[in-house]
PDB file of N, CA and C in Angstrom:
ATOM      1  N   UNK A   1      54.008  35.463 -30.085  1.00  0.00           N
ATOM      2  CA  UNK A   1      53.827  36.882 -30.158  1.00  0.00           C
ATOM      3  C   UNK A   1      52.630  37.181 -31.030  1.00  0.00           C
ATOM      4  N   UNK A   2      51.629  37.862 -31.014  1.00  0.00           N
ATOM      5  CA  UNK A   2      50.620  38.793 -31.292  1.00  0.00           C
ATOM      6  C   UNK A   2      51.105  39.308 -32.772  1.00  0.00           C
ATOM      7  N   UNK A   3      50.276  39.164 -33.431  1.00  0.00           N
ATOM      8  CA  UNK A   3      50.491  40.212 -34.372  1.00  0.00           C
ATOM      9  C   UNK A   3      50.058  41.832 -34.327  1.00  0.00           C
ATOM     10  N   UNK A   4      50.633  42.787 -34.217  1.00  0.00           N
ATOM     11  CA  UNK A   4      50.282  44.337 -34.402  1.00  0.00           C
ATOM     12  C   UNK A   4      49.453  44.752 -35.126  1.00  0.00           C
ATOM     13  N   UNK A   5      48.374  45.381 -35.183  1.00  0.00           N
ATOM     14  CA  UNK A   5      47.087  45.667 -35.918  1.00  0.00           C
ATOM     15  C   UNK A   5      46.956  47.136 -36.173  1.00  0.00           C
ATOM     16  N   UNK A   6      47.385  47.138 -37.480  1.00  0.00           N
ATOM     17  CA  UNK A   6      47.709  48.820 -37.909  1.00  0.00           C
ATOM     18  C   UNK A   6      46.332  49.495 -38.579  1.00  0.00           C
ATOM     19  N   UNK A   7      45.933  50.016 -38.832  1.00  0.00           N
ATOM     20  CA  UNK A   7      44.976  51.084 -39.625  1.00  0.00           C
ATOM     21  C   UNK A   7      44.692  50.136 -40.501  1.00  0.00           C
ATOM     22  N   UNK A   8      45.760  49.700 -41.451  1.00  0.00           N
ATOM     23  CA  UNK A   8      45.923  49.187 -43.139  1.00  0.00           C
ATOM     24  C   UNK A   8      46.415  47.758 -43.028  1.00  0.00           C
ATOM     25  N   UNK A   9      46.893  47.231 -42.315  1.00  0.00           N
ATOM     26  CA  UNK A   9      47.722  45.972 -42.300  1.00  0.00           C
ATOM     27  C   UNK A   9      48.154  45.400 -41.188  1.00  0.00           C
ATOM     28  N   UNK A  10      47.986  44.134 -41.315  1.00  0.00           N
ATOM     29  CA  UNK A  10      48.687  43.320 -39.828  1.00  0.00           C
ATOM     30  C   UNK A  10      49.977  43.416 -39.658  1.00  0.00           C
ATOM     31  N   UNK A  11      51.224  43.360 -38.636  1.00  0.00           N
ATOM     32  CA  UNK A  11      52.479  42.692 -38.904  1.00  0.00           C
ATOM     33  C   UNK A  11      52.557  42.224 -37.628  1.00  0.00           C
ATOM     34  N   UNK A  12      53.735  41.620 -37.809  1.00  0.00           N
ATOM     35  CA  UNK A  12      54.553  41.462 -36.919  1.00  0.00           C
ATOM     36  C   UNK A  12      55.690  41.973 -36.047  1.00  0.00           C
ATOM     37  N   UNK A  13      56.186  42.446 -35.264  1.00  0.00           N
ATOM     38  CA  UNK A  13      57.432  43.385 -34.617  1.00  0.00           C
ATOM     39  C   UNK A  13      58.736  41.995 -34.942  1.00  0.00           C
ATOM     40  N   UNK A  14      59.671  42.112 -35.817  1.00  0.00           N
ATOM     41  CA  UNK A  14      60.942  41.052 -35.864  1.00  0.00           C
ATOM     42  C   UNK A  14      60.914  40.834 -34.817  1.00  0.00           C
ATOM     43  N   UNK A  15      61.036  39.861 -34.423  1.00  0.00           N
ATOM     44  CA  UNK A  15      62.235  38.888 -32.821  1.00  0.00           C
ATOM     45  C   UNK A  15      63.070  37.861 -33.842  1.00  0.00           C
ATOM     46  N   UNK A  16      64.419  38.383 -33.222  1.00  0.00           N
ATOM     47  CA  UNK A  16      65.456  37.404 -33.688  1.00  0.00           C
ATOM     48  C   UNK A  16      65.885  36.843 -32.309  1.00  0.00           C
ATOM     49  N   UNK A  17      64.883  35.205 -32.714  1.00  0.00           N
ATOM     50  CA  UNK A  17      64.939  34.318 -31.772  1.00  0.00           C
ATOM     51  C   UNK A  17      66.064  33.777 -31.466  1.00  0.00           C
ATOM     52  N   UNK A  18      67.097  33.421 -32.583  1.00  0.00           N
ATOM     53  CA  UNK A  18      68.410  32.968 -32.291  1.00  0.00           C
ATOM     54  C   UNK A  18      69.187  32.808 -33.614  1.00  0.00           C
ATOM     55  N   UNK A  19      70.413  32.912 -33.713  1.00  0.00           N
ATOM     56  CA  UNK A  19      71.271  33.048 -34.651  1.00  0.00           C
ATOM     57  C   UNK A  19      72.513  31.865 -34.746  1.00  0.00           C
ATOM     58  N   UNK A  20      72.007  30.969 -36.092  1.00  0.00           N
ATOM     59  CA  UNK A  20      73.498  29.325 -36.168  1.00  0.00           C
ATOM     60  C   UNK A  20      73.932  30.108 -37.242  1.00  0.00           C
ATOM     61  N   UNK A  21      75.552  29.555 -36.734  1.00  0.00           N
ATOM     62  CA  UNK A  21      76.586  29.666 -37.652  1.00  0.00           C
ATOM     63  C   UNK A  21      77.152  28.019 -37.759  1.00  0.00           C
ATOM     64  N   UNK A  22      77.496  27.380 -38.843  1.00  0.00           N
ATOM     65  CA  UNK A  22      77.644  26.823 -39.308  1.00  0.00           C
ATOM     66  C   UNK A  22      79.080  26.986 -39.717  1.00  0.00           C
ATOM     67  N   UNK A  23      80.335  26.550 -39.162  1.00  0.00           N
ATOM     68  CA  UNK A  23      81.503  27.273 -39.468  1.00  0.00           C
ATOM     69  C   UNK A  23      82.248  26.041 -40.665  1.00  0.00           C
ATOM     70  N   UNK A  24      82.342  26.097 -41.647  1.00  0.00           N
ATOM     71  CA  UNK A  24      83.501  25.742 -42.478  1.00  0.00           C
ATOM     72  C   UNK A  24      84.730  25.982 -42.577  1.00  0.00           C
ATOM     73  N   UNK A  25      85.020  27.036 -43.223  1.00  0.00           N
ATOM     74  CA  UNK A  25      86.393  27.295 -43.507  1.00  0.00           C
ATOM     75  C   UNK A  25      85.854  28.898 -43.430  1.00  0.00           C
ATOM     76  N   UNK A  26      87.065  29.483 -43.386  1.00  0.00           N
ATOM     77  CA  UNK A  26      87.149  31.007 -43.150  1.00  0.00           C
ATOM     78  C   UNK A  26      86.433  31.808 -44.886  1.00  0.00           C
ATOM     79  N   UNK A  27      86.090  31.101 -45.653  1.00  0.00           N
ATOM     80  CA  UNK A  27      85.195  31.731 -46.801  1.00  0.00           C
ATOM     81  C   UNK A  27      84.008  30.667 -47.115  1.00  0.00           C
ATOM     82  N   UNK A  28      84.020  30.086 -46.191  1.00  0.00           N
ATOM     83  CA  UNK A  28      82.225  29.320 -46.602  1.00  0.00           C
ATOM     84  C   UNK A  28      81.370  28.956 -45.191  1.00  0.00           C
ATOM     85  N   UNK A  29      81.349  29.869 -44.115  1.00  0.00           N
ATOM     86  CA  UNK A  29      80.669  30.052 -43.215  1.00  0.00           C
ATOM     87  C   UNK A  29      78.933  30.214 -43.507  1.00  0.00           C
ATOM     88  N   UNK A  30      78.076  29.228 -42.897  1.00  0.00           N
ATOM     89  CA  UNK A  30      76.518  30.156 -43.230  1.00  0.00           C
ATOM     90  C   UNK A  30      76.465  30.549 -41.936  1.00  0.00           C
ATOM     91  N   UNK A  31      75.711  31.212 -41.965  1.00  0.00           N
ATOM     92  CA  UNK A  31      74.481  32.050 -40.994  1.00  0.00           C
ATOM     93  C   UNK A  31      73.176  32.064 -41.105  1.00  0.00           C
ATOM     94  N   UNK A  32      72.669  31.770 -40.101  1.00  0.00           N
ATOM     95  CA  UNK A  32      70.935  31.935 -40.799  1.00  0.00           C
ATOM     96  C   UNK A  32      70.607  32.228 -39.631  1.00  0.00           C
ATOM     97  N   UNK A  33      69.664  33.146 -39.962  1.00  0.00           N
ATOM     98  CA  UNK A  33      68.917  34.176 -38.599  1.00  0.00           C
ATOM     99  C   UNK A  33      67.499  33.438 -38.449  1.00  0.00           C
ATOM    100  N   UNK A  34      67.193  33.178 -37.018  1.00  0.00           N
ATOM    101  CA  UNK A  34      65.759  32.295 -36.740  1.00  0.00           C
ATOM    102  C   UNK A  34      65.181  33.749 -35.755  1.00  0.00           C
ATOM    103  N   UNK A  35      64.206  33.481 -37.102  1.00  0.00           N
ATOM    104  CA  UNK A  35      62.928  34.992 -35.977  1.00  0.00           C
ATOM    105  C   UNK A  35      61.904  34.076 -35.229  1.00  0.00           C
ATOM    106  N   UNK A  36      61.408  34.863 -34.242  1.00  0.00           N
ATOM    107  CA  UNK A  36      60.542  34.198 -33.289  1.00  0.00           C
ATOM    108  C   UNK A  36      59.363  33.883 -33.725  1.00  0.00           C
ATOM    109  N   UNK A  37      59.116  34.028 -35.204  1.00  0.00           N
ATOM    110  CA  UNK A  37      57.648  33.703 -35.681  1.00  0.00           C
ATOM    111  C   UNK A  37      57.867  33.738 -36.819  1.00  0.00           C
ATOM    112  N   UNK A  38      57.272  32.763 -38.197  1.00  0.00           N
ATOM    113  CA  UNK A  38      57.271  32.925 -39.717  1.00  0.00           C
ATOM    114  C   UNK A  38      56.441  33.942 -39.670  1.00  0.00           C
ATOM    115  N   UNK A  39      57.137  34.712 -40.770  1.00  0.00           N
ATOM    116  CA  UNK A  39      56.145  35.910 -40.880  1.00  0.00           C
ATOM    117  C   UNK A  39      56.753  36.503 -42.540  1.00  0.00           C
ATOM    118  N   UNK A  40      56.303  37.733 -43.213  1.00  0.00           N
ATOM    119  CA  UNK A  40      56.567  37.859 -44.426  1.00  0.00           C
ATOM    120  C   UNK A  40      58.052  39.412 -44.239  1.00  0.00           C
ATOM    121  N   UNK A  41      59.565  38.543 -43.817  1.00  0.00           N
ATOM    122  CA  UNK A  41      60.304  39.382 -43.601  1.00  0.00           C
ATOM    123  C   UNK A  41      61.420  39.636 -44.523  1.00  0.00           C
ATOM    124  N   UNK A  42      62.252  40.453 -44.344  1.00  0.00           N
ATOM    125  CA  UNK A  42      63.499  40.374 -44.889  1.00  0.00           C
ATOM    126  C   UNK A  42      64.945  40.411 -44.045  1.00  0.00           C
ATOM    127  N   UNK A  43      65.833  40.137 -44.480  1.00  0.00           N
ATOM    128  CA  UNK A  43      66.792  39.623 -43.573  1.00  0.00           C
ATOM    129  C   UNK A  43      68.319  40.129 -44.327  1.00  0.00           C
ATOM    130  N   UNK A  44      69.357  40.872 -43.485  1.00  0.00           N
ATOM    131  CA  UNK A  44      70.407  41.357 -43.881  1.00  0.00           C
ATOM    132  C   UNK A  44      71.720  40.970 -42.737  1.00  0.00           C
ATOM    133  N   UNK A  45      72.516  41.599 -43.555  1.00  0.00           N
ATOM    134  CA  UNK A  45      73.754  41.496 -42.592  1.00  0.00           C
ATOM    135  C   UNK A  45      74.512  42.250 -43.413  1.00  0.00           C
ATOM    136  N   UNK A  46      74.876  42.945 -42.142  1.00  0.00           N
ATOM    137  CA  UNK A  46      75.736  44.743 -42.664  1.00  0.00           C
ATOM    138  C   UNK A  46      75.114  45.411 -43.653  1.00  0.00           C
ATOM    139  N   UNK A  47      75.963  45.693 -44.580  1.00  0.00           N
ATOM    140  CA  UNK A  47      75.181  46.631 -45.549  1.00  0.00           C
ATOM    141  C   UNK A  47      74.751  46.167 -46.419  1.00  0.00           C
ATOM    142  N   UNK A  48      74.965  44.969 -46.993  1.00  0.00           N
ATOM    143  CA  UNK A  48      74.481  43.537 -48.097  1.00  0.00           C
ATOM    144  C   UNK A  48      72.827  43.902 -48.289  1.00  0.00           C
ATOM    145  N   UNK A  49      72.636  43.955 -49.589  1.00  0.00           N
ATOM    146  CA  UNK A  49      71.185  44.351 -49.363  1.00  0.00           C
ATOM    147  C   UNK A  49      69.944  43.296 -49.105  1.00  0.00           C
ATOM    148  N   UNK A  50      69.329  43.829 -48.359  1.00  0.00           N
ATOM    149  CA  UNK A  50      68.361  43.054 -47.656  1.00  0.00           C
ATOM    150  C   UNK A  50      67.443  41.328 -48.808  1.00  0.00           C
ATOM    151  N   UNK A  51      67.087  40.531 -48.563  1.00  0.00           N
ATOM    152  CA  UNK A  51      66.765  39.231 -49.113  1.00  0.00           C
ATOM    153  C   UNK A  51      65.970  38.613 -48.240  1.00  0.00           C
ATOM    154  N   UNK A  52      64.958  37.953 -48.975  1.00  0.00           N
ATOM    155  CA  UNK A  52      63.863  37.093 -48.317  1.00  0.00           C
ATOM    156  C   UNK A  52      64.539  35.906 -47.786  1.00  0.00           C
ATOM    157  N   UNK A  53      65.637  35.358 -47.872  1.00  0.00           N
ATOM    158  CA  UNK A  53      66.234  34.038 -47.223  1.00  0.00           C
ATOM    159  C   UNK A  53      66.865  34.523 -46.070  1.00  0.00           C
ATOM    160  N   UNK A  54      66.481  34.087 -45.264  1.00  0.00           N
ATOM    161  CA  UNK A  54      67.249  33.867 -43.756  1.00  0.00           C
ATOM    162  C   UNK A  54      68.678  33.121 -43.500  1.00  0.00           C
ATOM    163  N   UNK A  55      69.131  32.787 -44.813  1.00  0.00           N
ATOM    164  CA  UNK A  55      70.759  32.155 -44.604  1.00  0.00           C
ATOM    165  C   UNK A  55      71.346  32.839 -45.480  1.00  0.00           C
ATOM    166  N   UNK A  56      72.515  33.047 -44.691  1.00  0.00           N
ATOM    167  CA  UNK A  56      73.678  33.607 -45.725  1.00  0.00           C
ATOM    168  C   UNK A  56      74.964  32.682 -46.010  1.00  0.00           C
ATOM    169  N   UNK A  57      75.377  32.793 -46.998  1.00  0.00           N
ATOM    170  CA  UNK A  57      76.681  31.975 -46.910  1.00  0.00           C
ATOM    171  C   UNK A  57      77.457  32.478 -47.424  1.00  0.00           C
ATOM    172  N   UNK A  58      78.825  31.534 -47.532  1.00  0.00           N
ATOM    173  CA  UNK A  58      80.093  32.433 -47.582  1.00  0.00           C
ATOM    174  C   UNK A  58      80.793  33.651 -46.747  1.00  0.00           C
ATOM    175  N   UNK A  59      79.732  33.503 -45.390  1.00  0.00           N
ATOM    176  CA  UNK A  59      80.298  34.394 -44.195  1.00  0.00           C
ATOM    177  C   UNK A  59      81.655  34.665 -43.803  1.00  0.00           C
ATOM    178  N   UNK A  60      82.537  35.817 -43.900  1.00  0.00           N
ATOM    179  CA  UNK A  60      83.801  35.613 -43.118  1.00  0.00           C
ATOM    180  C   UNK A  60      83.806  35.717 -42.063  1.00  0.00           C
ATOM    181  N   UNK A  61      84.891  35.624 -41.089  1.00  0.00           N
ATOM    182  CA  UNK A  61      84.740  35.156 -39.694  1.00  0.00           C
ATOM    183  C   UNK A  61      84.704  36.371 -39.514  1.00  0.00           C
ATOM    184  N   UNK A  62      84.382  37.607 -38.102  1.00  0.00           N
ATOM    185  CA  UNK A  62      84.414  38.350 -37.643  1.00  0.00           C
ATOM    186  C   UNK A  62      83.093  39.330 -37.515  1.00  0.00           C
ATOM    187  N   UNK A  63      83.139  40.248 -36.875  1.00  0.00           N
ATOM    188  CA  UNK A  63      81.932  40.935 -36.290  1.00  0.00           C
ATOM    189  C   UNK A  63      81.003  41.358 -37.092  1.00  0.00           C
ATOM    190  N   UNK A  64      80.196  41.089 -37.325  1.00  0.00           N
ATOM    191  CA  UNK A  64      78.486  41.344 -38.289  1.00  0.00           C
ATOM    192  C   UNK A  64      77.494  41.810 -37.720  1.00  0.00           C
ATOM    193  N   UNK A  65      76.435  42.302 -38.430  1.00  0.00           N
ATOM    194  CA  UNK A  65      75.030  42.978 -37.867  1.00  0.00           C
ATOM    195  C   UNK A  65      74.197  42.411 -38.679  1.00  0.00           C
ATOM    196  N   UNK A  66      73.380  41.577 -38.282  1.00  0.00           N
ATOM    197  CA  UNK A  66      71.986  40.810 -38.416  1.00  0.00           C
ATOM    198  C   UNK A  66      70.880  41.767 -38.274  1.00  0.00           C
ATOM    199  N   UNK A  67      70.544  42.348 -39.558  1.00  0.00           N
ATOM    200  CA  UNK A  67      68.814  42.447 -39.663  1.00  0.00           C
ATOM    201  C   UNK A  67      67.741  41.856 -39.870  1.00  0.00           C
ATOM    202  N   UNK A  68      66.543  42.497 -39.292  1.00  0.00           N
ATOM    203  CA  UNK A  68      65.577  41.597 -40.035  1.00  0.00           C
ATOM    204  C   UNK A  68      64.145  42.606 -40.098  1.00  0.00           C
ATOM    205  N   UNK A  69      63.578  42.477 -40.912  1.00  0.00           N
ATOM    206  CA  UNK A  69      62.708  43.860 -41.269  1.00  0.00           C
ATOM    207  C   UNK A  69      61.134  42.949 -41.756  1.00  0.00           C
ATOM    208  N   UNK A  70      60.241  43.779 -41.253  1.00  0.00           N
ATOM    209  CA  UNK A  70      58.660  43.492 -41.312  1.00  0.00           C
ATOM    210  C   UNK A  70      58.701  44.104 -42.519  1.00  0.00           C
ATOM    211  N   UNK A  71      58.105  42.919 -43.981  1.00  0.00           N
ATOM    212  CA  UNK A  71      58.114  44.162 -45.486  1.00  0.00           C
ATOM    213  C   UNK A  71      56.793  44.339 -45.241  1.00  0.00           C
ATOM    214  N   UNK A  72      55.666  43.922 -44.352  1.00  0.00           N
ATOM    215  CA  UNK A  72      54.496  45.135 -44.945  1.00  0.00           C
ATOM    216  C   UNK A  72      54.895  45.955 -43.865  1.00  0.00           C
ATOM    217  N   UNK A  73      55.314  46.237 -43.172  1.00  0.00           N
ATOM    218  CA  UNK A  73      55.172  47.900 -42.492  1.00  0.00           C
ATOM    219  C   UNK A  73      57.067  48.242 -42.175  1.00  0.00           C
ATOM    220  N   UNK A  74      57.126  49.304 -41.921  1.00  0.00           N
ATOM    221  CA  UNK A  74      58.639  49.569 -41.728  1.00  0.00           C
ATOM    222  C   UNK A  74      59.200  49.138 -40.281  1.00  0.00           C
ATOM    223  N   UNK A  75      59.699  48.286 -40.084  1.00  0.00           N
ATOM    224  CA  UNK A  75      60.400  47.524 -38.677  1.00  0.00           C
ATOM    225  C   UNK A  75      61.318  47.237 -38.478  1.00  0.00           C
ATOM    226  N   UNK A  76      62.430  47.492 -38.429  1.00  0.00           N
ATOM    227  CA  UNK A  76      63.407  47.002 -38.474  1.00  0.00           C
ATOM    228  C   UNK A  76      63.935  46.359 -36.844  1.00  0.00           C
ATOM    229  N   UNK A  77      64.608  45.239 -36.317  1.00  0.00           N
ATOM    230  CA  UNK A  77      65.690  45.226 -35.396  1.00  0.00           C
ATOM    231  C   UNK A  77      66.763  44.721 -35.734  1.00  0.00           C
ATOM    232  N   UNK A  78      67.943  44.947 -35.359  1.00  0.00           N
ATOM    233  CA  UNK A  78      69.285  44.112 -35.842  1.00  0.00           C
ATOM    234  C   UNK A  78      69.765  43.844 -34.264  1.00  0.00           C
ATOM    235  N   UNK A  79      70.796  42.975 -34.327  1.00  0.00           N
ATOM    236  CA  UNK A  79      71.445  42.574 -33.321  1.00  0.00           C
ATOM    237  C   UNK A  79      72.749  42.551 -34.313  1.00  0.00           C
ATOM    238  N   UNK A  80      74.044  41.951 -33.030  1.00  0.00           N
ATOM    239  CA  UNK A  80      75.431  42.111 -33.339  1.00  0.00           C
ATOM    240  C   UNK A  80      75.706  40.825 -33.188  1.00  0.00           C
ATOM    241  N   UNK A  81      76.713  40.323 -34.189  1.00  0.00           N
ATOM    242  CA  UNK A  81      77.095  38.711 -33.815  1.00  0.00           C
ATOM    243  C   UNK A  81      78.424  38.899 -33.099  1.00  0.00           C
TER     244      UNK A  81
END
């Protein structure tokens, strides 16, 4: 993918290329969200506030929302696990 060429700054548009879960036990699940390109992002799930690492751990089992956000320009997409 292309990078977007703004007035002030390059980015990128998120693609969340694909999403591993790593299942342990019902309180030490990771997750880590793979975007379709390294780029300078941030990365959430539900309302947890947003973090430069792409893995989460200690996931509980059940339905989540994966963000992932362009920090130089405002971008957000999420998907649903």
């Amino acid at each position: 993918m292309s990078p977007t060429v703004g007035t002030s700054c390059i980015s990128h548009a998120p693609v969340i290329a694909d999403i591993e879960i790593d299942y342990g036990n019902d309180l030490s699940n990771t997750v880590t969200i793979i975007a379709e390109v390294e780029w300078d992002f941030e990365y959430q799930i539900d309302e947890v506030a947003p973090q430069a690492s792409s893995i989460f751990d200690n996931v509980l089992l059940g339905r989540h929302t994966v963000t992932v956000r362009d920090v130089t320009v405002v971008v957000w997409r999420s998907k649903k696990l």
